[in-house]
Protein backbone atom coordinates (compact mmCIF):
# COMPACT_ATOMS: atom_id res chain seq x y z
CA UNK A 1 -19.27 15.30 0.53
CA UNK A 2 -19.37 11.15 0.40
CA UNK A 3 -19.16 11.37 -3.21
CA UNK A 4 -15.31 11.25 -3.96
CA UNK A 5 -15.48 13.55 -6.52
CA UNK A 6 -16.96 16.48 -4.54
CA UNK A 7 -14.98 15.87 -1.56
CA UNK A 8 -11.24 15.50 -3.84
CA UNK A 9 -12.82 18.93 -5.09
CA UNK A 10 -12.65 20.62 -1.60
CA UNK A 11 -9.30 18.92 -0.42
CA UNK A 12 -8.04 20.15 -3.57
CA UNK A 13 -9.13 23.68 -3.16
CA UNK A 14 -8.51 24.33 0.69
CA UNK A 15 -5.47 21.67 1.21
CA UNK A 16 -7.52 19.85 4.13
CA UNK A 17 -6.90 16.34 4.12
CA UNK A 18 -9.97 13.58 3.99
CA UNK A 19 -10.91 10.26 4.45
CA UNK A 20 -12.66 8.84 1.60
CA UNK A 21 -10.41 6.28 0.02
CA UNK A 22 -12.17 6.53 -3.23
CA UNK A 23 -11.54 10.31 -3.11
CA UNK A 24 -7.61 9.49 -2.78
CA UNK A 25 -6.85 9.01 -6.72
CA UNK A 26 -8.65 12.29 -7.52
CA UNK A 27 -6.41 14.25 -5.16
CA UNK A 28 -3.64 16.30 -6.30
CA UNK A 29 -0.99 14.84 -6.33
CA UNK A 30 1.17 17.68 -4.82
CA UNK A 31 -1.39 17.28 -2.19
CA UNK A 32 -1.69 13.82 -1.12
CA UNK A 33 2.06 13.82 -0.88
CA UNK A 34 2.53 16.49 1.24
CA UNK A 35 3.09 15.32 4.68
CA UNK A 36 2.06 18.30 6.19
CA UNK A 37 -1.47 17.41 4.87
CA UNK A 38 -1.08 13.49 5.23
CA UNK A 39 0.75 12.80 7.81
CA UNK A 40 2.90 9.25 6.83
CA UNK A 41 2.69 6.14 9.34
CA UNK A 42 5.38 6.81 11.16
CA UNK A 43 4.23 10.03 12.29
CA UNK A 44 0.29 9.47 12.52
CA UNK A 45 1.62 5.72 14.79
CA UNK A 46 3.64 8.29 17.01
CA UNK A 47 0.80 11.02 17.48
CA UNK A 48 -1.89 8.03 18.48
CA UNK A 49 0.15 4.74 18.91
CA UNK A 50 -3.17 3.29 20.92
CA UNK A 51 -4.99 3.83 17.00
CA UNK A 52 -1.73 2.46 14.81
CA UNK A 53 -1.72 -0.90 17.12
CA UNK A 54 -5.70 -1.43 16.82
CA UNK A 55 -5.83 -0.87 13.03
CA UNK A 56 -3.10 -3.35 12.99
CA UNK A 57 -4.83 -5.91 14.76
CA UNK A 58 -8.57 -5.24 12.90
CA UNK A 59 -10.12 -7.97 11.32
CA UNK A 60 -13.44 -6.77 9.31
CA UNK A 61 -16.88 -7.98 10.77
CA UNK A 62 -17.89 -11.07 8.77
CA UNK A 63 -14.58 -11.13 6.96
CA UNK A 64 -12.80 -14.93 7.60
CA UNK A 65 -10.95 -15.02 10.81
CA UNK A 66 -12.70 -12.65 12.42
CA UNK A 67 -14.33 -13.33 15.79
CA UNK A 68 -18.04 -12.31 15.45
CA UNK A 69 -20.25 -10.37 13.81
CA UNK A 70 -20.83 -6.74 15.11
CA UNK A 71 -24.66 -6.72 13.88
CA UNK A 72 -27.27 -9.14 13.15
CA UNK A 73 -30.43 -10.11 11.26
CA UNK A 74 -33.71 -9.89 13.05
């Protein structure tokens, strides 16, 4: 299921949405734009705005500007 082949496969066969980005070009189009399925920002920021404002704010461990690094090397 990590592979985004296999797991566009399903989604396209049982209409469940995913989340493997590299899946989302393999996806049926009639699909991926069906809100029903994907819910667009607006809606997903309204059904978890705690979620919406934290992905907004999300700097990437080790990318520049962020504040620390969540691991490290022993």
């Amino acid at each position: 299921m990590l592979r985004p082949e296999a797991i566009a496969e399903l989604t396209n066969t049982v209409f469940f949405a995913n989340a493997n980005r590299a899946a989302s070009a393999l996806v049926d189009p009639a699909i991926s734009g069906d809100t029903d399925i994907y819910p667009d920002e607006t809606v997903r920021a309204a059904v978890c705005p705690a979620a919406a404002a934290a992905a907004a704010n999300s700097v990437s461990a080790g990318a520049p500007g962020a504040p620390f690094a969540v691991w490290s090397k022993a």
